[in-house]
PDB file of N, CA and C in Angstrom:
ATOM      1  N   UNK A   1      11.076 -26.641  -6.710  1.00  0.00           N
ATOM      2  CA  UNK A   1       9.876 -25.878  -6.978  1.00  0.00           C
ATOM      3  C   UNK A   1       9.130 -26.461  -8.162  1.00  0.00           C
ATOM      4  N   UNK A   2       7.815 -25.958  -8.284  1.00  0.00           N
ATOM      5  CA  UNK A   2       6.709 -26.456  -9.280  1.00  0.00           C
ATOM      6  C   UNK A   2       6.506 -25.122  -9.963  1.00  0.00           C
ATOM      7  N   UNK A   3       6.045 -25.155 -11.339  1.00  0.00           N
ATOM      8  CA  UNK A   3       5.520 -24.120 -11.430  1.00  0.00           C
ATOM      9  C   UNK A   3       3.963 -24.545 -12.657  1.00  0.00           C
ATOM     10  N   UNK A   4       2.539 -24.216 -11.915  1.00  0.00           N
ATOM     11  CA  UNK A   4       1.642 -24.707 -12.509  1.00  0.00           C
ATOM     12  C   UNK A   4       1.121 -24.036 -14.209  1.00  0.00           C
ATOM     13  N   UNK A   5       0.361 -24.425 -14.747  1.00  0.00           N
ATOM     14  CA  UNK A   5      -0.060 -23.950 -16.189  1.00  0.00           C
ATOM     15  C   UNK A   5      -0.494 -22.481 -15.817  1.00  0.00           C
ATOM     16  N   UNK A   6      -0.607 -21.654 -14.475  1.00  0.00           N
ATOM     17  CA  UNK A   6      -1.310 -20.338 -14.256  1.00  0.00           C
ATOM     18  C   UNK A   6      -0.166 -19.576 -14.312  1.00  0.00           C
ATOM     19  N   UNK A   7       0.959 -20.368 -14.002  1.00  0.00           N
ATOM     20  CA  UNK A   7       2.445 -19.717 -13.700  1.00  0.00           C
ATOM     21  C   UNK A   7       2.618 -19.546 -12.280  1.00  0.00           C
ATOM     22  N   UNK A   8       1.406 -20.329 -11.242  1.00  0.00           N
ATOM     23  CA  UNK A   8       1.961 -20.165  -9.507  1.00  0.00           C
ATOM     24  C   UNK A   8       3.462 -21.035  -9.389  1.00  0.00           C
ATOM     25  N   UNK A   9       4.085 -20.290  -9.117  1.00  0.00           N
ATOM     26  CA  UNK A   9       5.421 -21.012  -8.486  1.00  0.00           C
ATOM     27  C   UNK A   9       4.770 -22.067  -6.780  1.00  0.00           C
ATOM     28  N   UNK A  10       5.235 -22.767  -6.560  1.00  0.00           N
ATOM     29  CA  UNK A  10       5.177 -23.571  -5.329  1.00  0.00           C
ATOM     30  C   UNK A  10       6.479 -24.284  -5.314  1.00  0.00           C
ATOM     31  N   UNK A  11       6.676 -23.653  -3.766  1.00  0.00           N
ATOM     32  CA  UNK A  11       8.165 -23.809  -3.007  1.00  0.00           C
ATOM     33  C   UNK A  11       8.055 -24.985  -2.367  1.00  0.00           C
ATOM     34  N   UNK A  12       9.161 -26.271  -2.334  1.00  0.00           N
ATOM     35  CA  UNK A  12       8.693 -27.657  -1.558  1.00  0.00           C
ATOM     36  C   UNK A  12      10.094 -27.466  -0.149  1.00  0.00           C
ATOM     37  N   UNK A  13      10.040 -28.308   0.383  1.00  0.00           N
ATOM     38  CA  UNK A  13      10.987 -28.499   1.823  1.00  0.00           C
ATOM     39  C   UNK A  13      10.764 -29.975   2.012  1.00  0.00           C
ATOM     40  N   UNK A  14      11.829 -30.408   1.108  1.00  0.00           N
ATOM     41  CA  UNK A  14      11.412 -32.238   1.196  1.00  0.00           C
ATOM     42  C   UNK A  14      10.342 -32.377   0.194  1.00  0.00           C
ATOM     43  N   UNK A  15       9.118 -33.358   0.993  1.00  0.00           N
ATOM     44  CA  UNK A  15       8.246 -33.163  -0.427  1.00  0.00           C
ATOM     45  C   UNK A  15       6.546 -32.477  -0.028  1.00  0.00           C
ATOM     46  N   UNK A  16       7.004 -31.407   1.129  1.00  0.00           N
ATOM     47  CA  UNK A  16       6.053 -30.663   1.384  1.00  0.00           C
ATOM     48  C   UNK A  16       6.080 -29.076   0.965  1.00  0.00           C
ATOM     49  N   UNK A  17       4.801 -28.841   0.106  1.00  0.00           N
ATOM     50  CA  UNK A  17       4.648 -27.560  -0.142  1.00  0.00           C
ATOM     51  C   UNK A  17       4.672 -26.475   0.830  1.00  0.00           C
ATOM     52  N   UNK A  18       5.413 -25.714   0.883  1.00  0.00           N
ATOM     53  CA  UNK A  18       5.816 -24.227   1.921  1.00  0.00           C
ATOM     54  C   UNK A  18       5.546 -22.916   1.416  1.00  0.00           C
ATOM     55  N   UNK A  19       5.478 -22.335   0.397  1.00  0.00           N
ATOM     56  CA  UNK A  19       5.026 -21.181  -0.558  1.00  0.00           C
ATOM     57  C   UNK A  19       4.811 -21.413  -1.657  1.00  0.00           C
ATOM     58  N   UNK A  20       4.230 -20.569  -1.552  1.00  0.00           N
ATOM     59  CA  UNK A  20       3.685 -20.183  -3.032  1.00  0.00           C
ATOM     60  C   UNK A  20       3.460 -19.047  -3.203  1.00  0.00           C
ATOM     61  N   UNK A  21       3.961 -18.513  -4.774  1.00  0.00           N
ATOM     62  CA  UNK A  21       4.215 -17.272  -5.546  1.00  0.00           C
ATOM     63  C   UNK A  21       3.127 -16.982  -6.843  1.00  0.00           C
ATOM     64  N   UNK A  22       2.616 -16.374  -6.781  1.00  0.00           N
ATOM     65  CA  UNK A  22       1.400 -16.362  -7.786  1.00  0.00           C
ATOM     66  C   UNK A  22       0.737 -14.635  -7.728  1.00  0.00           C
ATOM     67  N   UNK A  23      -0.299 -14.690  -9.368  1.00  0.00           N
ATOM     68  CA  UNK A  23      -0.166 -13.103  -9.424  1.00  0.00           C
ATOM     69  C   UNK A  23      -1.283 -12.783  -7.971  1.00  0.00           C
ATOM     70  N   UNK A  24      -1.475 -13.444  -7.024  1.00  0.00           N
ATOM     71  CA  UNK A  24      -2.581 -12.538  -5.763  1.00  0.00           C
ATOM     72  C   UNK A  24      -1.237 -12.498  -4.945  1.00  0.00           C
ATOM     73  N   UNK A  25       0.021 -13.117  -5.216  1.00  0.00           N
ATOM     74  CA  UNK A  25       0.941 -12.465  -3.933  1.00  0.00           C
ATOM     75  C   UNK A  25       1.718 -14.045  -3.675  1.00  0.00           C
ATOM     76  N   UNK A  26       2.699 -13.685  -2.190  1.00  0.00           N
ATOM     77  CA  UNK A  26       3.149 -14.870  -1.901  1.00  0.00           C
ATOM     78  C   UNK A  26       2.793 -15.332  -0.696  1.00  0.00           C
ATOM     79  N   UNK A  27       2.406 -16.563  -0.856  1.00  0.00           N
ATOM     80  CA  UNK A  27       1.705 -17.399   0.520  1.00  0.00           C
ATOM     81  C   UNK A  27       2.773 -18.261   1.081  1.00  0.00           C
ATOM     82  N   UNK A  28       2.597 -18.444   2.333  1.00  0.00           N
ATOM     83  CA  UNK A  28       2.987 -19.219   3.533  1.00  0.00           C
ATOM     84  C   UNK A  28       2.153 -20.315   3.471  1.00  0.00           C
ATOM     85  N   UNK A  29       2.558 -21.755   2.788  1.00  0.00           N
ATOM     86  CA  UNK A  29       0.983 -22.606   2.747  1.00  0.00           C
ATOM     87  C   UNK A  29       1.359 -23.791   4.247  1.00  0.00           C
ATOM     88  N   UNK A  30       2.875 -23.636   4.717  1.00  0.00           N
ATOM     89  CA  UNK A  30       3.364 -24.779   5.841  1.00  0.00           C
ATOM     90  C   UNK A  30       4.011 -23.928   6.578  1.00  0.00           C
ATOM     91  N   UNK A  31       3.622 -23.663   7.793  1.00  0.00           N
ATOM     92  CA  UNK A  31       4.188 -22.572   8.754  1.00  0.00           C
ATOM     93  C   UNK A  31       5.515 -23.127   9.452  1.00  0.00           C
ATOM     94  N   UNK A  32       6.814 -22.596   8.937  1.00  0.00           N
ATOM     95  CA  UNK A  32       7.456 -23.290   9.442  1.00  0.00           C
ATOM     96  C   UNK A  32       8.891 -21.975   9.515  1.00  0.00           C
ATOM     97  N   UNK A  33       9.503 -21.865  10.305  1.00  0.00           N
ATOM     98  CA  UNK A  33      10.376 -20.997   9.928  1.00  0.00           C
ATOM     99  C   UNK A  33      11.027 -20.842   8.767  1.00  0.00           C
ATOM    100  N   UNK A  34      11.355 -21.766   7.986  1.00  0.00           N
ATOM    101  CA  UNK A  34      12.183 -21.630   6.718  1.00  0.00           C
ATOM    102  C   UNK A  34      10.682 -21.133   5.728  1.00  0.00           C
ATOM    103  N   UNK A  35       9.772 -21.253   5.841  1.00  0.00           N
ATOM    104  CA  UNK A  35       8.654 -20.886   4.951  1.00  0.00           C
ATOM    105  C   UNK A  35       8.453 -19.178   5.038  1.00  0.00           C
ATOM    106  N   UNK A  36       8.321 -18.578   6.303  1.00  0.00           N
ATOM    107  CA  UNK A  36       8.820 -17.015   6.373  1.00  0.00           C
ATOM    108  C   UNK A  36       9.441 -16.491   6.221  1.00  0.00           C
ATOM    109  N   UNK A  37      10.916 -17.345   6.075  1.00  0.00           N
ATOM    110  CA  UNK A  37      12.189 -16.965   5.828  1.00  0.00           C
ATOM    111  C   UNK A  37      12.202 -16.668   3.856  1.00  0.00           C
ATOM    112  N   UNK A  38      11.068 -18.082   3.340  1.00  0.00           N
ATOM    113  CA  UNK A  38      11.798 -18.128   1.706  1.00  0.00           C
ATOM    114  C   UNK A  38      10.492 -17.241   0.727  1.00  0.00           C
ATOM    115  N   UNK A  39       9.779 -17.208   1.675  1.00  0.00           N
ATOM    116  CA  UNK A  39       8.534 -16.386   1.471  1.00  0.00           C
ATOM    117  C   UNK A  39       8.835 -14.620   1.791  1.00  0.00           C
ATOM    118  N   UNK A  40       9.218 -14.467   3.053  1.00  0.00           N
ATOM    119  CA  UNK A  40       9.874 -12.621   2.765  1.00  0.00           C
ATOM    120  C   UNK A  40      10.800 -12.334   1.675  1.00  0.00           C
ATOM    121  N   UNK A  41      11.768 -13.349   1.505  1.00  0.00           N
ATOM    122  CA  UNK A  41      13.309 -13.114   0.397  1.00  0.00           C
ATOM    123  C   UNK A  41      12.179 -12.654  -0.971  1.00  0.00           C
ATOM    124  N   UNK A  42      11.528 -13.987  -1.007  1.00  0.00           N
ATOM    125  CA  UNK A  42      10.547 -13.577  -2.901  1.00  0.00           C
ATOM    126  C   UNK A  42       9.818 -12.467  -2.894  1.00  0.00           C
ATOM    127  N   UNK A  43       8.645 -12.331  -1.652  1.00  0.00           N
ATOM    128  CA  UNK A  43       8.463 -11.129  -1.366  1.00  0.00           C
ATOM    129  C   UNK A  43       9.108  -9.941  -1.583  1.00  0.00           C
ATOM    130  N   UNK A  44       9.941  -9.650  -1.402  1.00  0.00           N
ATOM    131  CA  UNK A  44      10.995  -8.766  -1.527  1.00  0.00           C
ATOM    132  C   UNK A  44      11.692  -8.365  -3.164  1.00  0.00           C
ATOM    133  N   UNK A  45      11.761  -9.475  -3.855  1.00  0.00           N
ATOM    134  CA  UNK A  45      12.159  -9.914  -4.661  1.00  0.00           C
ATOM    135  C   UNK A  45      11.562  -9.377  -5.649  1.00  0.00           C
ATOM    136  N   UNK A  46      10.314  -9.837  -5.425  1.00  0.00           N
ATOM    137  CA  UNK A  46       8.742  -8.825  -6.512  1.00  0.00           C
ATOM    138  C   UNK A  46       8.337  -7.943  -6.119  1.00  0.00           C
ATOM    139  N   UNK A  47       8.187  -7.182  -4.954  1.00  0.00           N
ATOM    140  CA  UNK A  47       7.472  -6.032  -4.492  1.00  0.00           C
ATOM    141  C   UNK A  47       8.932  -4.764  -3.916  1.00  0.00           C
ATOM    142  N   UNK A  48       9.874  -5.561  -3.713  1.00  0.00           N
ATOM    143  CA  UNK A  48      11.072  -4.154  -3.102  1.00  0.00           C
ATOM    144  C   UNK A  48      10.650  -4.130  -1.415  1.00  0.00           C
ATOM    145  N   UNK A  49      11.247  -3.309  -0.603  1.00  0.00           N
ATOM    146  CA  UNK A  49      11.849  -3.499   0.460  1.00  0.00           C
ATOM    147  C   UNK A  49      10.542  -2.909   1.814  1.00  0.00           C
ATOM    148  N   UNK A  50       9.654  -2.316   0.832  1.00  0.00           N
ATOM    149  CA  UNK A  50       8.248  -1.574   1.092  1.00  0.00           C
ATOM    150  C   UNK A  50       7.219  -2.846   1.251  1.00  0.00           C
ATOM    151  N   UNK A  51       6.676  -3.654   1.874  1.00  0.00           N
ATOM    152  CA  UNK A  51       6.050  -4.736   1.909  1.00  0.00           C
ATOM    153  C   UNK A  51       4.220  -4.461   2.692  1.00  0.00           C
ATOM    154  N   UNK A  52       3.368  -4.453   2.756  1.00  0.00           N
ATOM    155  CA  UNK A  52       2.306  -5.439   3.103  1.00  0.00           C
ATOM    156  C   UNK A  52       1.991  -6.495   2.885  1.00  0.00           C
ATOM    157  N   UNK A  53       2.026  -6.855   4.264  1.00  0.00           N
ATOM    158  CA  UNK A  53       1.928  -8.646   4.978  1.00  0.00           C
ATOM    159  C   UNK A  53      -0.201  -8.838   5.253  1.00  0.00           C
ATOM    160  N   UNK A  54      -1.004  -9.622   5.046  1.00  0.00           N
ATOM    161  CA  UNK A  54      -2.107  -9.872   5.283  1.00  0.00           C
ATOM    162  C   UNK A  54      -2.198 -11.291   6.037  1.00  0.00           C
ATOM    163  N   UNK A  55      -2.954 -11.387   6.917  1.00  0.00           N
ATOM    164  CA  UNK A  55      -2.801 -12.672   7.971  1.00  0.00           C
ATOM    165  C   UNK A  55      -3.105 -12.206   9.583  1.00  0.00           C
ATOM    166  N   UNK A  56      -2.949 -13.193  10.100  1.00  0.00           N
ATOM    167  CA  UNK A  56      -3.023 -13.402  11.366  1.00  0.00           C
ATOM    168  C   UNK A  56      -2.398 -13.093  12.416  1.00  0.00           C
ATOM    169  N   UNK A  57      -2.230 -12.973  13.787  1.00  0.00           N
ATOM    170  CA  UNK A  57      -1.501 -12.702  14.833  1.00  0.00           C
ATOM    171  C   UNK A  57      -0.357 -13.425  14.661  1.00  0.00           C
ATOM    172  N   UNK A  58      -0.469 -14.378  14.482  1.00  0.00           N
ATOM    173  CA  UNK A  58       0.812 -15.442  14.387  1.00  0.00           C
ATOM    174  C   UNK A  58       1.691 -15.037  13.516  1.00  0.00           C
ATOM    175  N   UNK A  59       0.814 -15.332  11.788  1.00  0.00           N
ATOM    176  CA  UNK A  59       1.897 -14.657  10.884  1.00  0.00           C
ATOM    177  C   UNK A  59       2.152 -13.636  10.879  1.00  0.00           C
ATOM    178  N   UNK A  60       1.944 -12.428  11.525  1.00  0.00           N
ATOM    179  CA  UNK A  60       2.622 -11.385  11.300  1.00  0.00           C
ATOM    180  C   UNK A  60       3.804 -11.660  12.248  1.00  0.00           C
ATOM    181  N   UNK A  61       3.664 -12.128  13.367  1.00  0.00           N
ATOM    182  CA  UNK A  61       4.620 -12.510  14.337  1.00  0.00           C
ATOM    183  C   UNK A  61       5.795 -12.978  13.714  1.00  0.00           C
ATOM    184  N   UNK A  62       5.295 -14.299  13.206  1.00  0.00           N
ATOM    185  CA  UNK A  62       6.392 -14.539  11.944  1.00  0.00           C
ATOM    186  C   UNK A  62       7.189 -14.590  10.734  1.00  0.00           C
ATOM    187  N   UNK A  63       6.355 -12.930  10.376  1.00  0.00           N
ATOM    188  CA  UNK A  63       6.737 -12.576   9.040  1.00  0.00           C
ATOM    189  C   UNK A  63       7.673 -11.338   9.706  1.00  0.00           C
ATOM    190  N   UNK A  64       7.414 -10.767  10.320  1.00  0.00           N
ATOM    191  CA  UNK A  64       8.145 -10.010  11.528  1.00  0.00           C
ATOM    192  C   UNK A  64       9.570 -10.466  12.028  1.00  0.00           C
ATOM    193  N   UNK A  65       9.359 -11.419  12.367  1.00  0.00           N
ATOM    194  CA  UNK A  65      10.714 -12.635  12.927  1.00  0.00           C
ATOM    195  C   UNK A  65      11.734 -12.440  12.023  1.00  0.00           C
ATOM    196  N   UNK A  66      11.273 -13.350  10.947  1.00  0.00           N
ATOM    197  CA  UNK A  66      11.813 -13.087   9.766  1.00  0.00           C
ATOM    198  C   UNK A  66      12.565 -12.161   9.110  1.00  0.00           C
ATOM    199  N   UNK A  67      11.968 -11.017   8.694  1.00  0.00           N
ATOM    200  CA  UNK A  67      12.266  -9.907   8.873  1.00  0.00           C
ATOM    201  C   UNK A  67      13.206  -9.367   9.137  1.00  0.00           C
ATOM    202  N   UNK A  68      13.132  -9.466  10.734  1.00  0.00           N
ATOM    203  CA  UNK A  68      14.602  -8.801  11.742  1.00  0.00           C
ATOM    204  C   UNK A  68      15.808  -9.652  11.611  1.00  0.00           C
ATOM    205  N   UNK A  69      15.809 -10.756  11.088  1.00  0.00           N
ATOM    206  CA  UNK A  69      16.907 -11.590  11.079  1.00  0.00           C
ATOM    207  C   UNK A  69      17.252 -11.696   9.587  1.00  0.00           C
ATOM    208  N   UNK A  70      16.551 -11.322   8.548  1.00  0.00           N
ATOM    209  CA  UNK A  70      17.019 -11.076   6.832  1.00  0.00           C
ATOM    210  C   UNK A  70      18.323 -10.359   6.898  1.00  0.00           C
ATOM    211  N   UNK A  71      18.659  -9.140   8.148  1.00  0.00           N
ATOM    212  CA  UNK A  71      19.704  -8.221   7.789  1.00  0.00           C
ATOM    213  C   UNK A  71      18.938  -6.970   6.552  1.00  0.00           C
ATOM    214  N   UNK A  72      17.844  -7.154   5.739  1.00  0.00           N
ATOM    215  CA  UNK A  72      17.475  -6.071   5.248  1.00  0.00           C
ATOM    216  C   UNK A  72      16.721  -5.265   5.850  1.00  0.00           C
ATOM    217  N   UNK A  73      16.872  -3.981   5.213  1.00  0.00           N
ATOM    218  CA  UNK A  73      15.929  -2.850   5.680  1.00  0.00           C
ATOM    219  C   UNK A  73      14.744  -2.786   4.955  1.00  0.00           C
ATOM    220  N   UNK A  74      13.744  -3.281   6.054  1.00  0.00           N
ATOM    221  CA  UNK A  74      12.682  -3.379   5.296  1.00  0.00           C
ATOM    222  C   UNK A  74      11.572  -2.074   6.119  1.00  0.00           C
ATOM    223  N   UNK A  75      10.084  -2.000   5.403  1.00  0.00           N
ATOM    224  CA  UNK A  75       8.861  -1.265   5.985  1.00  0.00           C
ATOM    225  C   UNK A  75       7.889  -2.289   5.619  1.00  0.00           C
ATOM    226  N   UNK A  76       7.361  -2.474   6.801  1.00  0.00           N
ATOM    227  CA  UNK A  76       6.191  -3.197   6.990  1.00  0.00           C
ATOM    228  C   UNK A  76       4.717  -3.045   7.139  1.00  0.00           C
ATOM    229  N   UNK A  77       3.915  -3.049   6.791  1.00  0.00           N
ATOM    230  CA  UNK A  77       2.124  -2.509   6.602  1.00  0.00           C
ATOM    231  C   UNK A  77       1.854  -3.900   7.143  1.00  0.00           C
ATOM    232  N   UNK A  78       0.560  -3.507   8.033  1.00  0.00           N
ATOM    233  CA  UNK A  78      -0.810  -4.617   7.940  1.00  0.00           C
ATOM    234  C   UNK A  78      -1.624  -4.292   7.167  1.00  0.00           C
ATOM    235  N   UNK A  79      -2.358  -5.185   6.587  1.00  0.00           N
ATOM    236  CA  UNK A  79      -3.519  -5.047   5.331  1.00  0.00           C
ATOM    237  C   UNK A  79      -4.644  -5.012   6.072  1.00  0.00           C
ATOM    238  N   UNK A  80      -4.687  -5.262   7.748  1.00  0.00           N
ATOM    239  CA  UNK A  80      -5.669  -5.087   8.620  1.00  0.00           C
ATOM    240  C   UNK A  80      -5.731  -4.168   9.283  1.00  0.00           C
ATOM    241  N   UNK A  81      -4.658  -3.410   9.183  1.00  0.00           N
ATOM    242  CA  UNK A  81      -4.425  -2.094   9.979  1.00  0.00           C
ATOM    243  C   UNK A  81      -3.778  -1.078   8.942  1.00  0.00           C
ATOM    244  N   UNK A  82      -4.871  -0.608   8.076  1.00  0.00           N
ATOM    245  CA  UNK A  82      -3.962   0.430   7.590  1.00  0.00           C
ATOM    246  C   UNK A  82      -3.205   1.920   8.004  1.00  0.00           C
ATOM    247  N   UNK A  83      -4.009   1.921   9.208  1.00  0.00           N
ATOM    248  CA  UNK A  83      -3.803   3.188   9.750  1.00  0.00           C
ATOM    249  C   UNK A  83      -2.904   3.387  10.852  1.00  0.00           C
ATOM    250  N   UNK A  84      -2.183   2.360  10.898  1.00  0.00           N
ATOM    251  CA  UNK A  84      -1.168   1.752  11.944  1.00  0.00           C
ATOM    252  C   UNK A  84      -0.148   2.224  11.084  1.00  0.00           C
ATOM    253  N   UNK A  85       1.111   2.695  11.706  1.00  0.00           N
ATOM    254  CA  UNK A  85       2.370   3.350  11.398  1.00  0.00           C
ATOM    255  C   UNK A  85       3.345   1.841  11.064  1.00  0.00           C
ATOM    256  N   UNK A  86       3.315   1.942   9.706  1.00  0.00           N
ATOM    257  CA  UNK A  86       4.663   0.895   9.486  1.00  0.00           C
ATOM    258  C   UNK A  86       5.535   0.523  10.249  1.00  0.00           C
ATOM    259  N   UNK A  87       6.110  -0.625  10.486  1.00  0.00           N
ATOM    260  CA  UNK A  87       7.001  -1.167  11.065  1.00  0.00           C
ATOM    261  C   UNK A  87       8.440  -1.094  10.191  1.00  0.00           C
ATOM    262  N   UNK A  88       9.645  -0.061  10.498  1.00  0.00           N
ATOM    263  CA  UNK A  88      10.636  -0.064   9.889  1.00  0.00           C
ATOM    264  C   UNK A  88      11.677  -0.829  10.341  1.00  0.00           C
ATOM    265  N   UNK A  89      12.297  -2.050   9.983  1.00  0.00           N
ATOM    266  CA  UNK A  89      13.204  -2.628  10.578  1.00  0.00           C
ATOM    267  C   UNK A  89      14.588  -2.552   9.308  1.00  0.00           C
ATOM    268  N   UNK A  90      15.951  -1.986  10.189  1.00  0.00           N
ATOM    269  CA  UNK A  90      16.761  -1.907   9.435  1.00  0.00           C
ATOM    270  C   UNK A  90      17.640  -2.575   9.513  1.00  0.00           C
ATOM    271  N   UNK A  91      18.680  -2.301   9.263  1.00  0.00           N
ATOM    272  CA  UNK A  91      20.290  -3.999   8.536  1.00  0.00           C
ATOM    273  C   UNK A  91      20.356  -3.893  10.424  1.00  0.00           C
ATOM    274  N   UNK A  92      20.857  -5.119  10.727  1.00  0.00           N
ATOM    275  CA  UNK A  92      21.705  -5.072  11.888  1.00  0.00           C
ATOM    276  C   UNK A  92      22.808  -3.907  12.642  1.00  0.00           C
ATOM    277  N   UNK A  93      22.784  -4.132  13.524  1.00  0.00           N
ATOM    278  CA  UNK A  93      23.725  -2.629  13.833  1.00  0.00           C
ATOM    279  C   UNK A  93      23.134  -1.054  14.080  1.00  0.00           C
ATOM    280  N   UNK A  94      21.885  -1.349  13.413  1.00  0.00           N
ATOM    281  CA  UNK A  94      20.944   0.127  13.292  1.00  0.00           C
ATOM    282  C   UNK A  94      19.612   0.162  14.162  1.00  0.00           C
ATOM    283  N   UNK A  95      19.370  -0.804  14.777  1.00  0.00           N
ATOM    284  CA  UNK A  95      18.421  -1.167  15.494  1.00  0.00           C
ATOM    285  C   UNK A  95      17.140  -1.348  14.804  1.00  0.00           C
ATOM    286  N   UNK A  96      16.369  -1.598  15.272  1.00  0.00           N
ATOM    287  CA  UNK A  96      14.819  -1.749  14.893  1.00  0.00           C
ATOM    288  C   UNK A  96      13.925  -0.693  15.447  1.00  0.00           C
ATOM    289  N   UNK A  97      13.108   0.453  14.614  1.00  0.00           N
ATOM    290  CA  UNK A  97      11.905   1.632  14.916  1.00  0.00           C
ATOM    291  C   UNK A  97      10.519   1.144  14.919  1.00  0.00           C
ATOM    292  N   UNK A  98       9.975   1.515  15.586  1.00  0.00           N
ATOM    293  CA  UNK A  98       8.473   1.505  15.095  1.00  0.00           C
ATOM    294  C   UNK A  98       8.300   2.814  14.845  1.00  0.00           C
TER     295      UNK A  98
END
């Protein structure tokens, strides 16, 4: 990892940038499974288990993915849909609610 004079953290995979952590949030900058994967963990990390995700069909798809395979119990918001009922996904074994 990098971390610039603003204090953005940037996550590498080899010698390509994959996230980044900074005070507007954490970005997905190389869509790649391990990038949703190291991007929900920090997520999580700074915000707790309560999350809104902002993005696209895709990334939510794959922030979602992600998600169900962490083993945590998480709640999920769109920042495009606020009025949409969270997505609760819990540890393995407990299934997944909408």
């Amino acid at each position: 990892y990098k971390i610039d004079h603003h204090g953005k953290v940037t996550y590498f995979k080899d010698d390509t940038a994959i996230v980044t952590d900074s005070v507007k949030g954490v970005a997905v900058v190389h869509a790649e499974a391990d990038a949703y994967d190291i991007a929900l963990r920090i997520a999580v990390a700074r915000y707790g288990r309560d999350l809104t995700f902002n993005g696209d069909a895709l990334f939510m798809q794959n922030m979602i993915a992600a998600a169900k395979k962490s083993g945590m119990d998480l709640i999920i918001r769109d920042a495009d849909n606020p009025r949409r009922a969270p997505l609760v996904i819990q540890k393995q074994g407990r299934g997944v609610k909408r």
